[in-house]
N, C-alpha and C. Protein backbone atom coordinates (compact mmCIF):
# COMPACT_ATOMS: atom_id res chain seq x y z
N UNK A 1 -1.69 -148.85 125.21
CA UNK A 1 -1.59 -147.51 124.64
C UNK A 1 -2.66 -146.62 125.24
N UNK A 2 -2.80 -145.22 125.12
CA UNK A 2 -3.61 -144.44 125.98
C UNK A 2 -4.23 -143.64 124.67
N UNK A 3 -5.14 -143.29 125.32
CA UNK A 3 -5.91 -142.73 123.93
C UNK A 3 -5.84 -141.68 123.91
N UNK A 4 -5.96 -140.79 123.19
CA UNK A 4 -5.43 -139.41 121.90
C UNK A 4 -6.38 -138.11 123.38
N UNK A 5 -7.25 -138.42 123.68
CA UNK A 5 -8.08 -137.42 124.52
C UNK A 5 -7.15 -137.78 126.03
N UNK A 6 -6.79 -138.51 126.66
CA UNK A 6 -5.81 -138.80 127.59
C UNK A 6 -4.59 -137.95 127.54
N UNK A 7 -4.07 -137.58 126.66
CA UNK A 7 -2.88 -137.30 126.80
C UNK A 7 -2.95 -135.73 126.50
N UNK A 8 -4.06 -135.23 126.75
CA UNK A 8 -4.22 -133.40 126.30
C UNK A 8 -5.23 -133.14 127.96
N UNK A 9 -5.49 -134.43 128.74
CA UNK A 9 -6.33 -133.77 130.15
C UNK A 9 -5.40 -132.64 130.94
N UNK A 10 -4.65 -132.71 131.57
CA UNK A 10 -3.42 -131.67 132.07
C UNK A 10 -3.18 -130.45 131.38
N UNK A 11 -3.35 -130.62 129.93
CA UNK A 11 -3.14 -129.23 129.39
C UNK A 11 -3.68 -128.43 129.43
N UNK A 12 -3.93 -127.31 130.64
CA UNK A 12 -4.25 -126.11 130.78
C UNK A 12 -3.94 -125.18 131.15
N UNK A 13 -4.09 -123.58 130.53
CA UNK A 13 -3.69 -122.40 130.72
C UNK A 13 -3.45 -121.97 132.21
N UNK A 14 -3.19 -120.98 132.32
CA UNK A 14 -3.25 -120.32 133.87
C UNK A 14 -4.61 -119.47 133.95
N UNK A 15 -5.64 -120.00 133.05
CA UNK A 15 -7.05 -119.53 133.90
C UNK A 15 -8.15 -121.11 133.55
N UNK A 16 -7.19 -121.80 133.66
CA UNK A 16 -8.07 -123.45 133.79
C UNK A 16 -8.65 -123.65 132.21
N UNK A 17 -8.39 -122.81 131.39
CA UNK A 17 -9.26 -123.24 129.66
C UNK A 17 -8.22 -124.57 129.33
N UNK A 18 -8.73 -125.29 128.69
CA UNK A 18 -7.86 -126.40 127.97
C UNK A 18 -7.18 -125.59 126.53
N UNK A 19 -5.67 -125.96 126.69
CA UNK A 19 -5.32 -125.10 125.52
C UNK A 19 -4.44 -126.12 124.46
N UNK A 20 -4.44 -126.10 123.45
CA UNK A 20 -3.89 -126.98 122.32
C UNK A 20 -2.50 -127.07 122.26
N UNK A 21 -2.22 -128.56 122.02
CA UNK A 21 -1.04 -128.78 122.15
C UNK A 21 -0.43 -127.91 121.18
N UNK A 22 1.77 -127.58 121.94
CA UNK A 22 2.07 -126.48 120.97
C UNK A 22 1.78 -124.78 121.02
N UNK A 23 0.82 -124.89 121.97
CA UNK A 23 -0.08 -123.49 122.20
C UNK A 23 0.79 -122.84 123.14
N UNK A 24 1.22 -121.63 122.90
CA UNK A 24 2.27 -121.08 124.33
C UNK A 24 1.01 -120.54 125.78
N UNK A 25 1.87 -120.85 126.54
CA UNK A 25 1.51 -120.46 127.75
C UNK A 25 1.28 -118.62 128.16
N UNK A 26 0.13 -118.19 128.51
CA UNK A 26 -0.21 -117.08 128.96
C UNK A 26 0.67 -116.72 130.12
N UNK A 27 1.45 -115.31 129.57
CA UNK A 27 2.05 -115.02 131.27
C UNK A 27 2.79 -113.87 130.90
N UNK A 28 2.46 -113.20 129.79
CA UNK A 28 2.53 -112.04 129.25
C UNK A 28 2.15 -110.60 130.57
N UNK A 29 2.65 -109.81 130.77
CA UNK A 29 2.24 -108.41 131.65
C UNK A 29 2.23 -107.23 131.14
N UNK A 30 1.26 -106.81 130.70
CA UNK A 30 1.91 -105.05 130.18
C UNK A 30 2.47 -104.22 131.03
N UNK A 31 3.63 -104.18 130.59
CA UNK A 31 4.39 -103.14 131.66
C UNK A 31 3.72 -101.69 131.29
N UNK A 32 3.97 -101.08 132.37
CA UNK A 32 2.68 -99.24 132.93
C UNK A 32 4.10 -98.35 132.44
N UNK A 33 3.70 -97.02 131.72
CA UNK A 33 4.70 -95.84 131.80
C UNK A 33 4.58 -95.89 132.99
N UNK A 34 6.35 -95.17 133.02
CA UNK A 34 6.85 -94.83 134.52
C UNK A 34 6.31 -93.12 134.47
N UNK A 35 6.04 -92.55 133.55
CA UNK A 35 6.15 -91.06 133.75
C UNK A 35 4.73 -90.49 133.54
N UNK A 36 3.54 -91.69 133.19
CA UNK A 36 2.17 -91.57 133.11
C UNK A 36 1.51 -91.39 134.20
N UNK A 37 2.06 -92.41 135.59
CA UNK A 37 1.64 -92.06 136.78
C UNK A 37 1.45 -90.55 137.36
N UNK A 38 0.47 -90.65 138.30
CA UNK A 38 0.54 -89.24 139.17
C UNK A 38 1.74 -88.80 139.91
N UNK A 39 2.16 -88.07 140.13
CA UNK A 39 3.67 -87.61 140.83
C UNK A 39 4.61 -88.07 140.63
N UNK A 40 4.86 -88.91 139.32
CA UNK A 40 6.03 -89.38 139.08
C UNK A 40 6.93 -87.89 138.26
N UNK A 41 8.30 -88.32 138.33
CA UNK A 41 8.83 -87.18 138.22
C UNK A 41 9.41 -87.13 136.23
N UNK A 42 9.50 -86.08 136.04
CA UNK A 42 9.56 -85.58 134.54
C UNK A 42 10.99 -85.82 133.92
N UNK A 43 11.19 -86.71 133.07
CA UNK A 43 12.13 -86.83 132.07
C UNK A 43 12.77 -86.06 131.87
N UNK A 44 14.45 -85.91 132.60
CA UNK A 44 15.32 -84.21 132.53
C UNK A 44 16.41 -84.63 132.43
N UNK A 45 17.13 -83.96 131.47
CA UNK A 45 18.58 -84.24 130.86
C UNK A 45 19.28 -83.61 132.11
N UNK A 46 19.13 -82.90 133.09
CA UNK A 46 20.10 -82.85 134.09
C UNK A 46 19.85 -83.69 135.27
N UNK A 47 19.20 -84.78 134.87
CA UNK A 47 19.39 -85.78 135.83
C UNK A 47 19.94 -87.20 135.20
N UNK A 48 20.85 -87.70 134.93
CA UNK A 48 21.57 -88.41 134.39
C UNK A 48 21.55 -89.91 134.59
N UNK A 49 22.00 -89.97 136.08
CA UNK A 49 21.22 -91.26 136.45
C UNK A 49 19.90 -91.76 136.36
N UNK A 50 18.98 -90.93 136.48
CA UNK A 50 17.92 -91.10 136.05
C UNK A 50 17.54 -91.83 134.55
N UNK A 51 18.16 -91.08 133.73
CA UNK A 51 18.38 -91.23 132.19
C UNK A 51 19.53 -92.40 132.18
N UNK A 52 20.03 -92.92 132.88
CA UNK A 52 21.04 -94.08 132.56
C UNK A 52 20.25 -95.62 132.39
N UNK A 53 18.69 -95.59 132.74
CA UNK A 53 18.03 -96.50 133.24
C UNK A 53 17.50 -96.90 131.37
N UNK A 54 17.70 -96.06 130.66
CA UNK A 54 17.27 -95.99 129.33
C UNK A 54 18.04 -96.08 127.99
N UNK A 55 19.32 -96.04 128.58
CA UNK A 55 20.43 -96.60 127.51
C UNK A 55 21.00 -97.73 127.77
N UNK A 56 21.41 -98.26 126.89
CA UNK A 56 22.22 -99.71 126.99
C UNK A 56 23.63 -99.10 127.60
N UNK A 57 24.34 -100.73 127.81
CA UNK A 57 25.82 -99.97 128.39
C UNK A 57 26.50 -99.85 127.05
N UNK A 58 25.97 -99.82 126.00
CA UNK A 58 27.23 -99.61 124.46
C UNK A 58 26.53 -97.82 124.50
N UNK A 59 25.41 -97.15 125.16
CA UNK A 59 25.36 -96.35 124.99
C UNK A 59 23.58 -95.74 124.25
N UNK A 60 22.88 -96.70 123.58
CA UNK A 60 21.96 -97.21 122.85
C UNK A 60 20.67 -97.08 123.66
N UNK A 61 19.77 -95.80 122.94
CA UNK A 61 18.79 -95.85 123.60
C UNK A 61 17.68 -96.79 123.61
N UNK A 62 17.26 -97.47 124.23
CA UNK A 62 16.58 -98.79 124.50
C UNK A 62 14.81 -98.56 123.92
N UNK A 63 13.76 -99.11 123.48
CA UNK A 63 12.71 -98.99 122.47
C UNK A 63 11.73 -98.78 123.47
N UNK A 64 10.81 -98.55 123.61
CA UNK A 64 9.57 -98.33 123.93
C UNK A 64 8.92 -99.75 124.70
N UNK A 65 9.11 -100.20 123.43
CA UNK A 65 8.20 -101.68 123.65
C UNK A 65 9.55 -102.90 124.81
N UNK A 66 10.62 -102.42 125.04
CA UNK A 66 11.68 -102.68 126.39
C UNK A 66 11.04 -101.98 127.61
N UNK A 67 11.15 -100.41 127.79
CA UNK A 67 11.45 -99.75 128.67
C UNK A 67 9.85 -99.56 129.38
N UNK A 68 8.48 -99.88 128.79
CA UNK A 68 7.32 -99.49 128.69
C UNK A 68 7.14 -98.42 128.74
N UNK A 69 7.52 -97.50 128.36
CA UNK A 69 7.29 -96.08 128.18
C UNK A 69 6.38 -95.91 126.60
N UNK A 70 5.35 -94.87 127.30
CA UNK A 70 3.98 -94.89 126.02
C UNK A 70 4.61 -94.17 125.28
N UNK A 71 3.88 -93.62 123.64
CA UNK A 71 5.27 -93.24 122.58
C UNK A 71 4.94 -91.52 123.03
N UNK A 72 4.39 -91.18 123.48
CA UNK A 72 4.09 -89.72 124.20
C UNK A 72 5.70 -89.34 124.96
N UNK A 73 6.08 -90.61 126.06
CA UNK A 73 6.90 -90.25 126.89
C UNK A 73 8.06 -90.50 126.03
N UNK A 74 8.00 -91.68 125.60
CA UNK A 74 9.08 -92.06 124.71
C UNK A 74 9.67 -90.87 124.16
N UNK A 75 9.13 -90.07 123.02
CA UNK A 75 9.50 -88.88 122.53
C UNK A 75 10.18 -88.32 123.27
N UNK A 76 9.71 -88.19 124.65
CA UNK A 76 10.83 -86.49 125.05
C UNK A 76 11.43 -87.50 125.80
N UNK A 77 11.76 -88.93 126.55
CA UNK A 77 13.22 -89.21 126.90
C UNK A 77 13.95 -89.13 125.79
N UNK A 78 13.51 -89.35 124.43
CA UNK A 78 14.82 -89.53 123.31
C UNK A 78 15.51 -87.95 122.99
N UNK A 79 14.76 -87.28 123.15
CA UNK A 79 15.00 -85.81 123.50
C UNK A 79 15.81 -85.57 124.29
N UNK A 80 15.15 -85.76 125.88
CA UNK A 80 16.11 -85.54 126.82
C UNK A 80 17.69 -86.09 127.00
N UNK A 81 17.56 -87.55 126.28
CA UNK A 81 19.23 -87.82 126.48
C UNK A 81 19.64 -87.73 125.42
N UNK A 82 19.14 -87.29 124.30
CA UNK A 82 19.74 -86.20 123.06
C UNK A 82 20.36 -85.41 124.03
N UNK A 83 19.74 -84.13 124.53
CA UNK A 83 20.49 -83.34 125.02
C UNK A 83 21.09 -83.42 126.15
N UNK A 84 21.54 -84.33 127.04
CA UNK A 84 22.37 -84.57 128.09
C UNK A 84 23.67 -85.29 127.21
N UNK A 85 23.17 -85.86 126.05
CA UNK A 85 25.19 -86.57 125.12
C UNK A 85 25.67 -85.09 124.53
N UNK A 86 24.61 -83.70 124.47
CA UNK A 86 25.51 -82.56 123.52
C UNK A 86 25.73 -82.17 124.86
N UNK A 87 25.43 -82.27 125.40
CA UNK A 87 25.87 -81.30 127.18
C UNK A 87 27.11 -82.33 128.04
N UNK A 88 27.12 -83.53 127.60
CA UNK A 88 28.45 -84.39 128.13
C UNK A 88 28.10 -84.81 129.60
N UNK A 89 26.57 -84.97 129.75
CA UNK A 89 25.84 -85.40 130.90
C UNK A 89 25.98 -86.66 130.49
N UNK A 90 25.89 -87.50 129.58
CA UNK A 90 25.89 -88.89 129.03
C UNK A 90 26.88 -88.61 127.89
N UNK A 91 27.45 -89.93 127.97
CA UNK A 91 28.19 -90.32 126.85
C UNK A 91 27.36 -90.66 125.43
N UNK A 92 28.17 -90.42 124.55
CA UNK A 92 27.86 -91.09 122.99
C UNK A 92 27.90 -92.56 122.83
N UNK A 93 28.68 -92.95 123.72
CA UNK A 93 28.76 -94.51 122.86
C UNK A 93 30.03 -94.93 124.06
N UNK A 94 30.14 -95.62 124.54
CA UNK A 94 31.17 -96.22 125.90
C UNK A 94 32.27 -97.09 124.98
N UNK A 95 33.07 -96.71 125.68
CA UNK A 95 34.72 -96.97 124.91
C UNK A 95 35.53 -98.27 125.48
């Protein structure tokens, strides 16, 4: 039989710490706003495709904590493809 400290040597993180059995693995990334960057371009209901990257295909605008968009930007895409579904730039809901 092998003893109780033997069978936990191998178990380590992706920065070499020994981590407890059961313990999930580090490999988490914070995804960056796309519209926080410098010269990135501004959230606009007359650009559609643009705005397609943010709804589901039932139509469903997708959360913050999906899309990484900070809740600053968040706000005005939910805005912006508000007003591209009353303008018939985007659909309501796919049929």
């Amino acid at each position: 039989m092998r003893d109780d400290n033997e069978a936990f040597v191998n178990d380590k993180d992706a920065a070499g710490r020994d981590r407890k059995p059961g313990a999930r693995k580090m490999g988490f990334k914070k995804k960056v706003c796309k519209f926080c960057q410098p010269g990135a371009p501004k959230a606009d209901y007359k650009n559609p495709d643009a705005l397609r990257r943010y709804i589901t295909e039932r139509g469903k605008i997708l959360p913050a904590h999906i899309t990484g968009t900070c809740a600053k930007h968040q706000r005005a895409l939910n805005n912006e493809i508000k007003k591209a579904r009353v303008l018939a730039y985007l659909p309501f809901e796919k049929q």
